[in-house]
N, C-alpha and C. Protein backbone atom coordinates (compact mmCIF):
# COMPACT_ATOMS: atom_id res chain seq x y z
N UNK A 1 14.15 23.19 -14.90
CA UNK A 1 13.48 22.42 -13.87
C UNK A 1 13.70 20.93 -14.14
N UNK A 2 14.29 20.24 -13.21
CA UNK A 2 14.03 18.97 -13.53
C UNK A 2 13.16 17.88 -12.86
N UNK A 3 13.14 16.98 -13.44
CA UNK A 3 12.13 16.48 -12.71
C UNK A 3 12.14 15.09 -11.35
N UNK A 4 11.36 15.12 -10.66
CA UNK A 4 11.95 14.59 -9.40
C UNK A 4 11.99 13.26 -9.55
N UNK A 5 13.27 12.57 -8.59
CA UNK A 5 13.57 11.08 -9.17
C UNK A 5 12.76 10.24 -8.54
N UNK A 6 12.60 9.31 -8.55
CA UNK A 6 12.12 8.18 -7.82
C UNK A 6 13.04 7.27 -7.11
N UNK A 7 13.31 6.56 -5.89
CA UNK A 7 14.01 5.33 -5.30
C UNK A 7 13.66 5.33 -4.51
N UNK A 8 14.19 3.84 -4.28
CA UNK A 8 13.33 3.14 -2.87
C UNK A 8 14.43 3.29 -2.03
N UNK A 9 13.84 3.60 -0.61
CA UNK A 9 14.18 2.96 0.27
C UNK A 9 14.52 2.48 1.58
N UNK A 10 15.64 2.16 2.72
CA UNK A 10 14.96 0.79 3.28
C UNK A 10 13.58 1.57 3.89
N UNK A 11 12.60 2.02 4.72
CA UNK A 11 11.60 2.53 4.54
C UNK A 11 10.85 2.34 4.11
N UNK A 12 11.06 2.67 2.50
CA UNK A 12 10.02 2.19 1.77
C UNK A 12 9.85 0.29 1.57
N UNK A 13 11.03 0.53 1.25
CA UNK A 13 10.68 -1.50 1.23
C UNK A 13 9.78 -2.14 2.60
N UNK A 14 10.18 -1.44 3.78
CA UNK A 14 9.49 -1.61 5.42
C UNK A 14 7.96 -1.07 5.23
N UNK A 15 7.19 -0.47 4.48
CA UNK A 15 6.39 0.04 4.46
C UNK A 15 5.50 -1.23 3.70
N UNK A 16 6.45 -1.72 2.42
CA UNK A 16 5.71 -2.40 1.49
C UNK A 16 5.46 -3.98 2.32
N UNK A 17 6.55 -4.10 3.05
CA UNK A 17 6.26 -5.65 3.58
C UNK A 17 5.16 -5.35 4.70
N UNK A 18 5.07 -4.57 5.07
CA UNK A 18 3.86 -4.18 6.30
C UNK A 18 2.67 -3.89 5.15
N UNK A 19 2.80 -3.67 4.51
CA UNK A 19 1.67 -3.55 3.49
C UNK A 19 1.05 -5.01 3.12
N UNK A 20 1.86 -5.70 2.94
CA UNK A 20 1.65 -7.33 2.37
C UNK A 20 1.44 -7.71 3.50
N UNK A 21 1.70 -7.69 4.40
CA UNK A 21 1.60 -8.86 6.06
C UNK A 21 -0.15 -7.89 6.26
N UNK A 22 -0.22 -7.05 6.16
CA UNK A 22 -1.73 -6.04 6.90
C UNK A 22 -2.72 -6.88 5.37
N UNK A 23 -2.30 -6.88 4.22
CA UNK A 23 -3.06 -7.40 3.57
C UNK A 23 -3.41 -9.26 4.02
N UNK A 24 -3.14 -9.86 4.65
CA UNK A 24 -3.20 -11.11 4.62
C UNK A 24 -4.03 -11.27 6.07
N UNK A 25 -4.41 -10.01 6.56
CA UNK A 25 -5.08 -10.23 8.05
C UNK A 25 -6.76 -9.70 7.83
N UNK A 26 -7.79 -10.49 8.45
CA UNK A 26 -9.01 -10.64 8.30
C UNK A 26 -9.46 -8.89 8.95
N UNK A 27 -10.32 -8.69 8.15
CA UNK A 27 -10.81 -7.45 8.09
C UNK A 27 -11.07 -6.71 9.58
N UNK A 28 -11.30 -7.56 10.32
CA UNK A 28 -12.24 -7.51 11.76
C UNK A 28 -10.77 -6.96 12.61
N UNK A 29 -9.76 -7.67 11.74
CA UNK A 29 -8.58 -6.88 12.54
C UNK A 29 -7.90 -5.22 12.06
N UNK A 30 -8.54 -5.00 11.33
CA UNK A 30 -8.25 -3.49 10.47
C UNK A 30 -8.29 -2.16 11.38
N UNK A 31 -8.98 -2.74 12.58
CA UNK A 31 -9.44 -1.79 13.52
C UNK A 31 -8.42 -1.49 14.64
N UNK A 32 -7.25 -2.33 14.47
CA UNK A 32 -6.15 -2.09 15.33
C UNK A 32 -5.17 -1.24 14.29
N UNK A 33 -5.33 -1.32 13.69
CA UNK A 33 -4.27 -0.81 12.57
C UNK A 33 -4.58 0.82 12.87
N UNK A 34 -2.79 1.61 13.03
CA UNK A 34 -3.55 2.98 13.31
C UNK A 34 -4.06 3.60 11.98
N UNK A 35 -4.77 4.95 12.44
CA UNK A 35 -5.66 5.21 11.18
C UNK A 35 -4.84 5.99 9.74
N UNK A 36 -3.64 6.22 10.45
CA UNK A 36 -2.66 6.88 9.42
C UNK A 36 -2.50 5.95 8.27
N UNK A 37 -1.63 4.67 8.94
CA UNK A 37 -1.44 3.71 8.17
C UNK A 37 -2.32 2.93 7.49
N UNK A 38 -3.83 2.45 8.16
CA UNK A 38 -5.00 2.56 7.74
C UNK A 38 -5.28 2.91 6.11
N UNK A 39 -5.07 4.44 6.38
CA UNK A 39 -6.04 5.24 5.00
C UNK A 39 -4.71 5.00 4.19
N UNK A 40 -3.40 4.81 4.41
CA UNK A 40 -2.11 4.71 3.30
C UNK A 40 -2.44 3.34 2.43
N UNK A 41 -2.97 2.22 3.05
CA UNK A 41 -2.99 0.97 3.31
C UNK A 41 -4.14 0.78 1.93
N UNK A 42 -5.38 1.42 2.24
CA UNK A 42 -6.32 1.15 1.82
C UNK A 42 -6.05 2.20 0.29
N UNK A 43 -5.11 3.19 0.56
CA UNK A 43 -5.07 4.15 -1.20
C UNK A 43 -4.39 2.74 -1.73
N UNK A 44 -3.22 2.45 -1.42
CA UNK A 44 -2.11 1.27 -1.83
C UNK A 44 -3.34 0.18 -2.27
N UNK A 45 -4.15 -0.38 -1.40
CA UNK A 45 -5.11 -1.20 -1.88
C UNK A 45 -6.05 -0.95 -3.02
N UNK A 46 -6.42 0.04 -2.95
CA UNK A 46 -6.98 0.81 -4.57
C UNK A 46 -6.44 0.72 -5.64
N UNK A 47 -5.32 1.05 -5.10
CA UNK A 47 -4.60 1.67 -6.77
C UNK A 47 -4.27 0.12 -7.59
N UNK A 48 -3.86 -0.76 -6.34
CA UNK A 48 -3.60 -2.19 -6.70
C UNK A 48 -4.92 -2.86 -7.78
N UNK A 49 -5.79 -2.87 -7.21
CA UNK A 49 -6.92 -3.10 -7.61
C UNK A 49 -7.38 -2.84 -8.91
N UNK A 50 -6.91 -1.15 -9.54
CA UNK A 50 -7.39 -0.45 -10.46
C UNK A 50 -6.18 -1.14 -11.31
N UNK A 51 -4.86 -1.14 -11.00
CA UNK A 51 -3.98 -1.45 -12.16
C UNK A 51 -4.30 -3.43 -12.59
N UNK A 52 -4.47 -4.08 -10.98
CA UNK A 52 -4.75 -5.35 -11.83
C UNK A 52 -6.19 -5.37 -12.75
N UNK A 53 -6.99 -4.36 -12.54
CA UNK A 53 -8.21 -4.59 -13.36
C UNK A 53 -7.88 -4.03 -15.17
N UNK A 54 -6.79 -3.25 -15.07
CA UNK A 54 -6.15 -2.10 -16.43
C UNK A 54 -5.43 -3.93 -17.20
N UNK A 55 -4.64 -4.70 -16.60
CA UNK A 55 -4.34 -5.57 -16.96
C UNK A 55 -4.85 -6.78 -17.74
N UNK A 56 -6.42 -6.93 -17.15
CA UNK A 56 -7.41 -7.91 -17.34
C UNK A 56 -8.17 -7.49 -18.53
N UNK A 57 -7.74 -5.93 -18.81
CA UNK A 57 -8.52 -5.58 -19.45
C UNK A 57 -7.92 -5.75 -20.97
């Protein structure tokens, strides 16, 4: 069994800059955002969160 690879791409890079542009917009606008991308948005925002706090630590 081996194990599965990882790479980016273009997609994923399109995902991450929509990730950064949705992060820089005031909360009140979150509500246009569909809810798929939404709940992807907000795990991505977590996990961010948890690793800069693993850092500080």
């Amino acid at each position: 069994m081996q194990c599965p690879k990882s790479y980016v791409t273009s997609q994923s890079l399109a995902w991450i800059d929509e990730f950064a542009l949705w992060r820089r917009r005031p909360a009140a606008e979150y509500a246009e955002t569909e809810a798929k991308k939404l709940d992807a948005f907000l795990i991505l925002e977590a996990q961010l969160a948890a690793e800069n706090d693993e850092h500080r630590s």
